[in-house]
C-alpha atoms as a PDB file:
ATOM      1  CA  UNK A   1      -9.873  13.541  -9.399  1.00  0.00           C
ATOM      2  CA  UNK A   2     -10.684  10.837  -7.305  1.00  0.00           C
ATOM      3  CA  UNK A   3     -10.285  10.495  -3.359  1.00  0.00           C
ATOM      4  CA  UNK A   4      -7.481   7.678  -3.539  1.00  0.00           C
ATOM      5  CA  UNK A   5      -5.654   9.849  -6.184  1.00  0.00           C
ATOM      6  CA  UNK A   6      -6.268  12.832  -3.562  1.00  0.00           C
ATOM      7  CA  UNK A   7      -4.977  10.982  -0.880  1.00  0.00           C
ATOM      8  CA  UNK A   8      -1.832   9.923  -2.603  1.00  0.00           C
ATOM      9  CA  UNK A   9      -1.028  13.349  -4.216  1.00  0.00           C
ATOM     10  CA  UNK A  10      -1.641  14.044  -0.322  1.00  0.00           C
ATOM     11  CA  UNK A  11       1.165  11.911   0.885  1.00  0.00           C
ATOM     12  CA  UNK A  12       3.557  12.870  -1.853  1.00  0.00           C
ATOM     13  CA  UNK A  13       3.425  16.354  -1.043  1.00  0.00           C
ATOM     14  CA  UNK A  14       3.597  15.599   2.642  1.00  0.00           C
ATOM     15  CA  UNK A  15       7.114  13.578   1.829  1.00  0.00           C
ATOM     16  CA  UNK A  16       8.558  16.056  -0.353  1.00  0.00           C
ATOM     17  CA  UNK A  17       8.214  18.908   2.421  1.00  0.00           C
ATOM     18  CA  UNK A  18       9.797  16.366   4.757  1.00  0.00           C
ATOM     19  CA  UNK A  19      12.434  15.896   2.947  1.00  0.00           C
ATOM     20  CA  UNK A  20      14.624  18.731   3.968  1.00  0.00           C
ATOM     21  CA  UNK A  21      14.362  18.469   8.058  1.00  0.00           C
ATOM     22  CA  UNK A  22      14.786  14.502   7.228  1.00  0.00           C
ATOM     23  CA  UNK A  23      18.017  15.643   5.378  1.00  0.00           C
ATOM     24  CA  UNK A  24      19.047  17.983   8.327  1.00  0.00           C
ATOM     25  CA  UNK A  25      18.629  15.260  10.988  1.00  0.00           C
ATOM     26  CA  UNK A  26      20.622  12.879   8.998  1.00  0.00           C
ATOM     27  CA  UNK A  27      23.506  14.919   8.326  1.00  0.00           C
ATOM     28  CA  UNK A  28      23.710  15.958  11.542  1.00  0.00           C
ATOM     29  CA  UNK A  29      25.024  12.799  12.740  1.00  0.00           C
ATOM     30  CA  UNK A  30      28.051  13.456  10.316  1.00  0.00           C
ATOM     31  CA  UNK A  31      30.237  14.928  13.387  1.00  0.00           C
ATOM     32  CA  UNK A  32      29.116  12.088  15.557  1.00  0.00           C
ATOM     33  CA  UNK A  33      30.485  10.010  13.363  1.00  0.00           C
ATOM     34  CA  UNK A  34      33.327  11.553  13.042  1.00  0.00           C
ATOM     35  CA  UNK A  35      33.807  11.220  16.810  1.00  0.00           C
ATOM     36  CA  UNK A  36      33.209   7.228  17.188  1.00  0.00           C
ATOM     37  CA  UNK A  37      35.661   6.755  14.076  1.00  0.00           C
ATOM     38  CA  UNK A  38      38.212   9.513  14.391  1.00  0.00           C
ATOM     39  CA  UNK A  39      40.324   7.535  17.258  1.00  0.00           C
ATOM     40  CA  UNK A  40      40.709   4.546  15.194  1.00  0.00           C
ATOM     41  CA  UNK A  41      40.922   5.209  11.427  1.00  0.00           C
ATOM     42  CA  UNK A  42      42.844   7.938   9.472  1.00  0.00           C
ATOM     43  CA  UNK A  43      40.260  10.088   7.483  1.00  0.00           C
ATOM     44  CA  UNK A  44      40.876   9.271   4.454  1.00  0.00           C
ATOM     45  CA  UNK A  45      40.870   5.994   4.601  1.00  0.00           C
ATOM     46  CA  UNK A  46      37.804   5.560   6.653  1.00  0.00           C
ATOM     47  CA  UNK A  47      36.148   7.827   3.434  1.00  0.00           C
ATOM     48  CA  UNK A  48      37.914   5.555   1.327  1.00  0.00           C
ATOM     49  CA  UNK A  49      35.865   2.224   2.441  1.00  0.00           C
ATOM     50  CA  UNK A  50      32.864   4.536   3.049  1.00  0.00           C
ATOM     51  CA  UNK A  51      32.861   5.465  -0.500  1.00  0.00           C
ATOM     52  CA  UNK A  52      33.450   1.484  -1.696  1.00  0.00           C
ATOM     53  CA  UNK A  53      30.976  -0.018   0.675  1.00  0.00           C
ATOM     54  CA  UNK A  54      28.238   2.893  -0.611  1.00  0.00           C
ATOM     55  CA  UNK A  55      28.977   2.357  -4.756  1.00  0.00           C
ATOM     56  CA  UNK A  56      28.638  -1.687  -3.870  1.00  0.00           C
ATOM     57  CA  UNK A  57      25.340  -0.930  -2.084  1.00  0.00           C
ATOM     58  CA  UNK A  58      24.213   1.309  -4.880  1.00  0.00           C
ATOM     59  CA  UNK A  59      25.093  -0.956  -7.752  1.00  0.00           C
ATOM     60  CA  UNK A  60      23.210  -4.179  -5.980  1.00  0.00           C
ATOM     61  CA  UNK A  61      20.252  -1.825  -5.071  1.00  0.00           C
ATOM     62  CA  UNK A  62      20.443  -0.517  -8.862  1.00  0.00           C
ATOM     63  CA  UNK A  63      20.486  -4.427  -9.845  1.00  0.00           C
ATOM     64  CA  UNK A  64      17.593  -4.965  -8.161  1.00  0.00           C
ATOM     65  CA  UNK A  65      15.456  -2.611  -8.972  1.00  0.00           C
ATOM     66  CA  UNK A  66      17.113  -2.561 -12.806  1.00  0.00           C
ATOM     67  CA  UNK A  67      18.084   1.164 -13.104  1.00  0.00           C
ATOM     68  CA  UNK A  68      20.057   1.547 -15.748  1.00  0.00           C
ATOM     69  CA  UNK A  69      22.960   3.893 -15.567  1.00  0.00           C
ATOM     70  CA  UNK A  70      23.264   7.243 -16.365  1.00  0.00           C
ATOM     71  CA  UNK A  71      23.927   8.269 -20.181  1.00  0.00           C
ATOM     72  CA  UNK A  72      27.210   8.746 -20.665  1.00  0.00           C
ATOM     73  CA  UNK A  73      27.367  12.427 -21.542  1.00  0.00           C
ATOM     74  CA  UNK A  74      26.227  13.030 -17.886  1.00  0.00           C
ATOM     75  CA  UNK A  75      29.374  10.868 -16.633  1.00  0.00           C
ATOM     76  CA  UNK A  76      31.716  13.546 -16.552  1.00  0.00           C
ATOM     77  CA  UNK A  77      29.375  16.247 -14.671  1.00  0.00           C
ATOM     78  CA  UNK A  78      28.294  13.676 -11.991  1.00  0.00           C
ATOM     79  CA  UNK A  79      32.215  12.422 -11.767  1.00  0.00           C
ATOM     80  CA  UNK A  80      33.338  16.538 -11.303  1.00  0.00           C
ATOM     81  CA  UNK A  81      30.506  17.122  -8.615  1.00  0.00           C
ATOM     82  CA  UNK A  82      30.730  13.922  -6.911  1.00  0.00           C
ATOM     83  CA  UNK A  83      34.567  14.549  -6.476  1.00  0.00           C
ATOM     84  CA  UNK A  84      34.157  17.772  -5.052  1.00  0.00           C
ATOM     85  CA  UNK A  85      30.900  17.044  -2.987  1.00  0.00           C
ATOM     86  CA  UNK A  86      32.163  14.072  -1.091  1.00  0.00           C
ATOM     87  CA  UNK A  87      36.101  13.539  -1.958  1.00  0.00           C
ATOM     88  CA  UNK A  88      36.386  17.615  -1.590  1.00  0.00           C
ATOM     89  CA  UNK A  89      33.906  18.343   1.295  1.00  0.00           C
ATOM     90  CA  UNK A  90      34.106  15.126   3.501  1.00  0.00           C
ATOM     91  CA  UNK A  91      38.076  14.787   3.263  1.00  0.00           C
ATOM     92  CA  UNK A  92      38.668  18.358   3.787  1.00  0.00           C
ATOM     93  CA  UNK A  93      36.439  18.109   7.019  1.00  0.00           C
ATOM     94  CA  UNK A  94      37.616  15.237   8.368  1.00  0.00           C
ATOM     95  CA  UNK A  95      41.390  16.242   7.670  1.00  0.00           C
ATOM     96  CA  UNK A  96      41.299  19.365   8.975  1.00  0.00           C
ATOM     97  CA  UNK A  97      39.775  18.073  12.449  1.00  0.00           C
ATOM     98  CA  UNK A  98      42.142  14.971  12.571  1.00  0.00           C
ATOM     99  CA  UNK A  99      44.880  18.349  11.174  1.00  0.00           C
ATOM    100  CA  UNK A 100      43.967  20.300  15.199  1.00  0.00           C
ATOM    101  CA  UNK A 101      41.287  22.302  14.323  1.00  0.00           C
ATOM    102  CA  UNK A 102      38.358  21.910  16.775  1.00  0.00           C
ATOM    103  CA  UNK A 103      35.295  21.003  15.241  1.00  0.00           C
ATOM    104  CA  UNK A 104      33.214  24.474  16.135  1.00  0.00           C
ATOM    105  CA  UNK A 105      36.074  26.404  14.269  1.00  0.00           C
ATOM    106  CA  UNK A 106      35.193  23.871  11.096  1.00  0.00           C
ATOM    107  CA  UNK A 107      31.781  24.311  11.335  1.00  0.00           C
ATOM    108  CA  UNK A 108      31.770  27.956  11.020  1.00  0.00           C
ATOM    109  CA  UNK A 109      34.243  28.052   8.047  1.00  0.00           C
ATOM    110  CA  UNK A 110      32.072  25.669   6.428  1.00  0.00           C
ATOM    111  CA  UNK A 111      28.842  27.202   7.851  1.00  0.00           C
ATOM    112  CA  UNK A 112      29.734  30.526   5.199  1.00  0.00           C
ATOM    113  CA  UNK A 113      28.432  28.208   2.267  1.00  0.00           C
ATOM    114  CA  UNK A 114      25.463  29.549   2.226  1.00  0.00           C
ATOM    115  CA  UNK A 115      26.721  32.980   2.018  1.00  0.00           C
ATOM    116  CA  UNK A 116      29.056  32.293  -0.485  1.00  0.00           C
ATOM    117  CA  UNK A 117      26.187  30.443  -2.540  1.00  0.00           C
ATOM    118  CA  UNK A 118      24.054  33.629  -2.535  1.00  0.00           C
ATOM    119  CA  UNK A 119      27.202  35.855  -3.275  1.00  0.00           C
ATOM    120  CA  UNK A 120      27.689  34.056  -6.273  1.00  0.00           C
ATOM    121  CA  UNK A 121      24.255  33.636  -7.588  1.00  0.00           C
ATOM    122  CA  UNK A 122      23.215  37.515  -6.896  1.00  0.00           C
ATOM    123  CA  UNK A 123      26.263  38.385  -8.940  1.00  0.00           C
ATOM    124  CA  UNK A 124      25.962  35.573 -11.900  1.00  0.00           C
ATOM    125  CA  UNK A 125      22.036  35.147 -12.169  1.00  0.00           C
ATOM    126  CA  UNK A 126      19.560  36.803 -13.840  1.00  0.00           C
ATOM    127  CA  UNK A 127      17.431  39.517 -11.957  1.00  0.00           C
ATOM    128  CA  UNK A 128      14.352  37.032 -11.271  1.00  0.00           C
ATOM    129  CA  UNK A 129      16.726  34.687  -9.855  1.00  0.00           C
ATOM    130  CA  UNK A 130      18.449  36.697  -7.581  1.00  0.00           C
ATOM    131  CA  UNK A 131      18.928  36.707  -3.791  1.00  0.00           C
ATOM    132  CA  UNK A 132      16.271  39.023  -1.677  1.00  0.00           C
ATOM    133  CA  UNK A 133      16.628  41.393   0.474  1.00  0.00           C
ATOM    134  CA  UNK A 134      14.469  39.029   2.864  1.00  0.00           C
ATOM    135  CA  UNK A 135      16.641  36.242   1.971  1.00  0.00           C
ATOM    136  CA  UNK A 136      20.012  38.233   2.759  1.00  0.00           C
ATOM    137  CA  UNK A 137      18.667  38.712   6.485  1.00  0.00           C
ATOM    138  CA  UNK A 138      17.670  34.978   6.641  1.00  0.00           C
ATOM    139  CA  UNK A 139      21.502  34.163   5.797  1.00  0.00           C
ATOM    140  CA  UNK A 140      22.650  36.756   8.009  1.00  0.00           C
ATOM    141  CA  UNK A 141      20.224  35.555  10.764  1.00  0.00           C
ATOM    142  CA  UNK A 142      21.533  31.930  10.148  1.00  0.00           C
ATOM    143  CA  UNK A 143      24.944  32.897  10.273  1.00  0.00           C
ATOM    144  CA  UNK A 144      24.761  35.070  13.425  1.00  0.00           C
ATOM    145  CA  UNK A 145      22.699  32.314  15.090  1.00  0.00           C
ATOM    146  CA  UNK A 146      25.924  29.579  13.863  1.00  0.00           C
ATOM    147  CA  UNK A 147      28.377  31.881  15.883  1.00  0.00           C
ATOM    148  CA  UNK A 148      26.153  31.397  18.871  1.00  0.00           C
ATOM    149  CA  UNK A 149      26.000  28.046  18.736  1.00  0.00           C
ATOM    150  CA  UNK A 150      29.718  27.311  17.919  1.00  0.00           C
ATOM    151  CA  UNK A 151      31.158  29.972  20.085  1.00  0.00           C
ATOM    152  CA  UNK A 152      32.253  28.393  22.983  1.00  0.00           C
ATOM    153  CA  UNK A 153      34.215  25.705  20.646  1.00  0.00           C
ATOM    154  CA  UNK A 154      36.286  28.553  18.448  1.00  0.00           C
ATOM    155  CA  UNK A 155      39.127  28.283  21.187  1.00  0.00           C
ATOM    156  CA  UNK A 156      38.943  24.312  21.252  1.00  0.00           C
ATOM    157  CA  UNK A 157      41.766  22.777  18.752  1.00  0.00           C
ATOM    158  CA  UNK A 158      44.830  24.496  16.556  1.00  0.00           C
ATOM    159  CA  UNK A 159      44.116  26.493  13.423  1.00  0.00           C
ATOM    160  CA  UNK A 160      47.293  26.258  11.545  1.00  0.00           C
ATOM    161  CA  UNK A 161      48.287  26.757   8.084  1.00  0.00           C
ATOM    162  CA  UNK A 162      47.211  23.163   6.794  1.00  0.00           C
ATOM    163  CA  UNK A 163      44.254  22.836   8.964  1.00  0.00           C
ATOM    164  CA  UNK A 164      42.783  25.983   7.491  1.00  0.00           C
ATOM    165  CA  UNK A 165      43.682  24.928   3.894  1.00  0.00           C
ATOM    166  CA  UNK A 166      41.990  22.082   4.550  1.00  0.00           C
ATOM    167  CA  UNK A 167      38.883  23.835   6.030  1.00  0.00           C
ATOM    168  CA  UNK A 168      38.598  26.159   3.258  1.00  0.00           C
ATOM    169  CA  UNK A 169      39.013  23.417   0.631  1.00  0.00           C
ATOM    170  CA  UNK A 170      35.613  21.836   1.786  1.00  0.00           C
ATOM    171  CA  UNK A 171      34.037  25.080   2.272  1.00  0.00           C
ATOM    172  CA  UNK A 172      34.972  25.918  -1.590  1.00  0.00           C
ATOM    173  CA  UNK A 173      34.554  21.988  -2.783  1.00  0.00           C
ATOM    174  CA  UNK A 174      30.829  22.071  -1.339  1.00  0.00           C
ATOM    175  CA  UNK A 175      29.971  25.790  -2.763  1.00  0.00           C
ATOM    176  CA  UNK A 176      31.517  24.885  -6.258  1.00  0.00           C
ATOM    177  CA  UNK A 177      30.098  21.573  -5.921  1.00  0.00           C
ATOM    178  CA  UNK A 178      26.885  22.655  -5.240  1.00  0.00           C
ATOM    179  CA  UNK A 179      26.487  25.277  -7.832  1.00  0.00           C
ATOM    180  CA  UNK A 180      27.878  22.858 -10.484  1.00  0.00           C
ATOM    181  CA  UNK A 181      25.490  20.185  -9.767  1.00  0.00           C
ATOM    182  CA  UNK A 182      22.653  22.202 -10.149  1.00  0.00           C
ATOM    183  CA  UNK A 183      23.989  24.429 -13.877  1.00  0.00           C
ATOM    184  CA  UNK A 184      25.185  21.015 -15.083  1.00  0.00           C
ATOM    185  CA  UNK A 185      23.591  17.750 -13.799  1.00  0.00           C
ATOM    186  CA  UNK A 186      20.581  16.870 -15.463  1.00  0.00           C
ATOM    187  CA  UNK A 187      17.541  14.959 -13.830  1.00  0.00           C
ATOM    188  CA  UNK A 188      18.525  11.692 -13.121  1.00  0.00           C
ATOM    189  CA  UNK A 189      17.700   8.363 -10.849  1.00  0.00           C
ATOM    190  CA  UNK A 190      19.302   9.501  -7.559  1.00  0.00           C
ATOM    191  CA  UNK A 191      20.959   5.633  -7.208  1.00  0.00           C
ATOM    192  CA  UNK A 192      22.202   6.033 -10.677  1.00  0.00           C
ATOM    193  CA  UNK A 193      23.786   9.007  -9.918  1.00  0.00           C
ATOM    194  CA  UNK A 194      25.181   8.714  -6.820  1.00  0.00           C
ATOM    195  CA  UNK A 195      27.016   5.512  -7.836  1.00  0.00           C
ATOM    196  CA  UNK A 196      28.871   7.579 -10.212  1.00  0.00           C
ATOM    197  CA  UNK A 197      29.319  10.376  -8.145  1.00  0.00           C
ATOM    198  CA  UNK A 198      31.017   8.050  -5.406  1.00  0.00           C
ATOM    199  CA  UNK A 199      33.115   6.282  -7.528  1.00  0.00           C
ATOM    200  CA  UNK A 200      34.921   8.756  -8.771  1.00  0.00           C
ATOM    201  CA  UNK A 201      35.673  10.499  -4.845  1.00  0.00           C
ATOM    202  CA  UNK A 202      36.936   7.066  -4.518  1.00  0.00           C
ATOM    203  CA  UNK A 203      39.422   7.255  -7.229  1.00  0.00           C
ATOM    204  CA  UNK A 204      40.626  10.421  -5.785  1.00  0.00           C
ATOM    205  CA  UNK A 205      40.168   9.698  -2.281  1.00  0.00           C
ATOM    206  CA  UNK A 206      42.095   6.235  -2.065  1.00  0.00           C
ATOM    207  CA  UNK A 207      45.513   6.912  -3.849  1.00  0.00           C
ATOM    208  CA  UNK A 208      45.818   9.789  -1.025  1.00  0.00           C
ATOM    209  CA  UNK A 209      44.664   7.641   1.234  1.00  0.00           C
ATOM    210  CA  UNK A 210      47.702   5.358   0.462  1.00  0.00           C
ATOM    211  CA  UNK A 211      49.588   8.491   2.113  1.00  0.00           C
ATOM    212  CA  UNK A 212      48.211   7.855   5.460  1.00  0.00           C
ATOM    213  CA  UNK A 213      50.920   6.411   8.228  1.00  0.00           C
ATOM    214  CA  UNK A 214      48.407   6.058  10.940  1.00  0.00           C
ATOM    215  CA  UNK A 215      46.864   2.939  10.921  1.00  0.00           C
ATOM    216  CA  UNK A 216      43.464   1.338  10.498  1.00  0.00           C
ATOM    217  CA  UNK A 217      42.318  -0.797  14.147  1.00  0.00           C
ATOM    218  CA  UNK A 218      38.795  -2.470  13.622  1.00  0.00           C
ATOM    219  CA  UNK A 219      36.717  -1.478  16.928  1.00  0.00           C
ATOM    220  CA  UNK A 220      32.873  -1.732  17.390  1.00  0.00           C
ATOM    221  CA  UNK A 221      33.128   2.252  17.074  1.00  0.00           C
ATOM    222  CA  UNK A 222      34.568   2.220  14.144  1.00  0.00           C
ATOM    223  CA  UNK A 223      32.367  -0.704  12.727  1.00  0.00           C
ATOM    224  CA  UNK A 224      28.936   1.428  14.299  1.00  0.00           C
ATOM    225  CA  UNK A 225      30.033   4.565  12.915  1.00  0.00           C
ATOM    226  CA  UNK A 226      31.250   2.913   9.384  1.00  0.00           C
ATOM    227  CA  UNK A 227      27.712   1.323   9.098  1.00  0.00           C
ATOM    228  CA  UNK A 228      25.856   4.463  10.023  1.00  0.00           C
ATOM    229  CA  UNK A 229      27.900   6.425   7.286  1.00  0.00           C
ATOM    230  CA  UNK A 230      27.437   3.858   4.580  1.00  0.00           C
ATOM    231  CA  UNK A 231      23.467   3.047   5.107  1.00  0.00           C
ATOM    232  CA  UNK A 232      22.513   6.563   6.368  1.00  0.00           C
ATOM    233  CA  UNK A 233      24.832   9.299   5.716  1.00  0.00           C
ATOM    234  CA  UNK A 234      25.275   8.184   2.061  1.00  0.00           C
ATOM    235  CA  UNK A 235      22.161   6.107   0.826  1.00  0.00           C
ATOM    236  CA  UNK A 236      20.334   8.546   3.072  1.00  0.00           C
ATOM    237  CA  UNK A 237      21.829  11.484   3.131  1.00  0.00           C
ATOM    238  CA  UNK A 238      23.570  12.028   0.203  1.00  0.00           C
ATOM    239  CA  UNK A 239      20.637  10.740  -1.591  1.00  0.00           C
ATOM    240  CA  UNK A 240      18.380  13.538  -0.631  1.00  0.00           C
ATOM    241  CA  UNK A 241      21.078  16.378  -0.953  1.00  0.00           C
ATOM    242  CA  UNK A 242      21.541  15.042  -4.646  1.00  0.00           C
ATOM    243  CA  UNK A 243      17.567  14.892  -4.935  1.00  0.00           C
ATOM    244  CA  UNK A 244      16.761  18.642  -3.045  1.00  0.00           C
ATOM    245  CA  UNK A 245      19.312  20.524  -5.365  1.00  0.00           C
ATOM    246  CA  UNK A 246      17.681  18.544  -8.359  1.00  0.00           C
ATOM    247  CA  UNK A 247      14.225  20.304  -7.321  1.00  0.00           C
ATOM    248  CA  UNK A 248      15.312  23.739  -5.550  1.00  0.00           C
ATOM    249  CA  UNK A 249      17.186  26.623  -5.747  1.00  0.00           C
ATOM    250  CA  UNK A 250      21.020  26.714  -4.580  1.00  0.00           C
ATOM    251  CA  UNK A 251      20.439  29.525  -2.151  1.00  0.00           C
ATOM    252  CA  UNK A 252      17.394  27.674  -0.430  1.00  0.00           C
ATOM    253  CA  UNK A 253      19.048  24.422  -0.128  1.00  0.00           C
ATOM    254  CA  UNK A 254      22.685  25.533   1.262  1.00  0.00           C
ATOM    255  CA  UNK A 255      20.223  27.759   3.930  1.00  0.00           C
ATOM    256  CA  UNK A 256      19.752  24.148   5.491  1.00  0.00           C
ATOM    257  CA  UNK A 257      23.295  23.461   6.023  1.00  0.00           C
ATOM    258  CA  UNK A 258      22.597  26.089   8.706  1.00  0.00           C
ATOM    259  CA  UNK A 259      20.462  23.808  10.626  1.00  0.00           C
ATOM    260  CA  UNK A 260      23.041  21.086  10.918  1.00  0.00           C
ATOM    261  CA  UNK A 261      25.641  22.822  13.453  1.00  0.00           C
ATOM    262  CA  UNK A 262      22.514  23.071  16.023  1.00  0.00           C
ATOM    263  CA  UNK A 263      21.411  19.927  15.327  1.00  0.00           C
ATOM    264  CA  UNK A 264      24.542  18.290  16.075  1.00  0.00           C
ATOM    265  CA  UNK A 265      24.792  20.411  19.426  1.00  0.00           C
ATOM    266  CA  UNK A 266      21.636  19.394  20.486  1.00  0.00           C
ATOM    267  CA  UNK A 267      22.300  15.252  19.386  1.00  0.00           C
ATOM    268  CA  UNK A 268      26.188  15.376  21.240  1.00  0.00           C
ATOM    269  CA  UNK A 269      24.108  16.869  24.850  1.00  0.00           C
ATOM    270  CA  UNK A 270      21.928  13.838  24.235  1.00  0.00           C
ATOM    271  CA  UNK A 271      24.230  11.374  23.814  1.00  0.00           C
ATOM    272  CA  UNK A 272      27.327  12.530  24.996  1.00  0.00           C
ATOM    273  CA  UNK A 273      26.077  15.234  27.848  1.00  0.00           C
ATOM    274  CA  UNK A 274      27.670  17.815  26.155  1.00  0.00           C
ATOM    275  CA  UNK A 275      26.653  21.313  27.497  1.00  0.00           C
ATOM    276  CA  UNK A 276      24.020  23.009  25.624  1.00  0.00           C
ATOM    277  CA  UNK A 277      23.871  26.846  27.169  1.00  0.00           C
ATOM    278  CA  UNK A 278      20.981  29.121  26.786  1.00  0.00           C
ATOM    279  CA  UNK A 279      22.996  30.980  23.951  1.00  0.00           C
ATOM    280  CA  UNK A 280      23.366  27.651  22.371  1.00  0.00           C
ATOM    281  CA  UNK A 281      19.790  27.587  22.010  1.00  0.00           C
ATOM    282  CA  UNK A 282      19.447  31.410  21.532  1.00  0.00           C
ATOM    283  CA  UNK A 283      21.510  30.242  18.599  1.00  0.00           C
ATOM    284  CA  UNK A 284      19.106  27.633  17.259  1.00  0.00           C
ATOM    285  CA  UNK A 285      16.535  29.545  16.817  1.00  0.00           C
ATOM    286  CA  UNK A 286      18.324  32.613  15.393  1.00  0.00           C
ATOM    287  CA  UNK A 287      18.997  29.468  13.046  1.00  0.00           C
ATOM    288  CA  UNK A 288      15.806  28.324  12.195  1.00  0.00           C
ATOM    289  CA  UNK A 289      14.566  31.557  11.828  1.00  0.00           C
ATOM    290  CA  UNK A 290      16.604  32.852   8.995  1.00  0.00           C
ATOM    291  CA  UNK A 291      16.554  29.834   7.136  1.00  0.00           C
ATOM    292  CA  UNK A 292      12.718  29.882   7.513  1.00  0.00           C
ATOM    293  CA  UNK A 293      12.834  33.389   5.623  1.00  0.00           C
ATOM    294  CA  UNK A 294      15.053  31.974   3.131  1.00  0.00           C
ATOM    295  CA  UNK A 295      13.374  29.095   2.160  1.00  0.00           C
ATOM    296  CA  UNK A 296       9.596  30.657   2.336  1.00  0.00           C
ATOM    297  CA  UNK A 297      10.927  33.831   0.380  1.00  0.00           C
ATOM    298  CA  UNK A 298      12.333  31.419  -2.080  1.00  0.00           C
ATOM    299  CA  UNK A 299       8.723  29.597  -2.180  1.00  0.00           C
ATOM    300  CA  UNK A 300       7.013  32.558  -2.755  1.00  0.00           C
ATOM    301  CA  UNK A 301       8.744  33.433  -5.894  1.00  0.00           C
ATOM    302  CA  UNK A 302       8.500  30.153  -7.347  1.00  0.00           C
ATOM    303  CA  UNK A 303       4.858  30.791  -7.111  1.00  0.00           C
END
């Protein structure tokens, strides 16, 4: 092997381990978003135009570039995932918080993917592919250091009956999303795929959004936080989800989604001057530290 081969094997690797914190930091800014866009667009149809905008930039990037589609027998498992990934997930997220519920009390609910993930897999899987013992305490590490971080925002906001439905229908969509991306969808151009996978949460997404009586009002929040979704949640962030379940396991991937709660904490002090308490960042690092045993446990065994 040559040095320049060396040195680009070099960089490769370097990228791929980047991936996931590059993932974390861009999802993060989900909730901000949600914040700039929530006053002046009903959720739906905000995800609605997200969803359209994203396929349009997909298909001219896909033009460019001349990726062909996916074959057609992979249509239907990309459609299912991307429905419950995005139209199941994001809707049920945004609805519930534009629903009452305060965005801690959402985060939590949703923060027990992970758990339910490994719950799933430990009963299902094989004995080789089975959840550790080290890997339970690095969920239960991450999901102790979530409460931390989210406690003082479990009293902000109403949890009634629809709001929790609605909660609990993006925890489930995600898990079940998740899992069925990674048993069904084969490897695949990530543009490809998430064209198709968008398209079809916008066939569910916008005949619900027709539903909607509050009304759309153009501001430069909106139009920020509607660019930021499209070019960075979705091409972005989307993209590498789709492209880190493709490559690892379930459990080791929906450990990140741990990291995002803290993350956002830390980015709304920044820019909003938020507080961020010492058992805020007590929190953090109970985060980082179980998904750290997660993920390396997980590494070890794919040795």
């Amino acid at each position: 092997m040559n040095a320049g081969s060396g040195v680009g094997e070099g960089r490769a690797g370097a990228l791929l381990r980047a991936m996931p914190w590059v993932f974390v930091l861009i999802w993060s800014t989900g909730f901000v978003v949600a914040r700039l866009a929530m006053p002046h667009a009903p959720p739906l149809t905000f995800l609605s135009i997200r969803y359209a905008l994203s396929v349009a930039c997909f298909a001219l990037w896909m033009a460019l570039a001349r990726v062909p589609l996916p074959p057609r027998a992979q249509w239907r498992h990309l459609a299912v995932s991307g429905v419950l990934m995005h139209a199941g997930y994001l809707g049920g997220v945004w609805s519930a918080v534009k629903a009452g519920m305060g965005a801690g009390t959402v985060a939590l609910l949703v923060g027990l993917q992970p758990l339910l993930t490994a719950t799933w897999i430990s009963v299902t899987a094989s004995a080789a592919h089975r959840v550790t013992p080290r890997q339970w305490l690095g969920l239960a590490f991450g999901l102790a250091g979530l409460v931390l971080v989210v406690w003082r925002k479990l009293g902000i906001g109403e949890v009634g009956g629809v709001s929790l439905a609605l909660a609990v229908l993006a925890l489930l969509s995600i898990t079940v999303g998740t899992l069925y991306q990674k048993r069904h969808v084969r490897v695949a151009d990530v543009r490809a795929a998430s064209a198709v996978q968008l398209a079809a949460a916008l066939l569910v997404s916008a005949p619900l959004a027709l539903l909607e009586t509050e009304t759309l009002r153009w501001h430069p929040d909106l139009i920020a936080a509607m660019a930021w979704s499209v070019l960075a949640l979705t091409l972005g962030g989307s993209s590498l989800l789709f492209l880190l379940i493709q490559r690892g396991a379930a459990t080791q991937v929906t450990s990140l989604l741990y990291l995002v709660p803290p993350c956002t904490a830390a980015m709304a002090w920044a820019l909003f001057g938020e507080a961020f308490t010492p058992v805020m960042a007590l929190g953090m690092a109970l985060t980082a530290i179980g998904v750290a045993l997660v993920v390396r446990d997980g590494h070890h065994r794919a040795r």
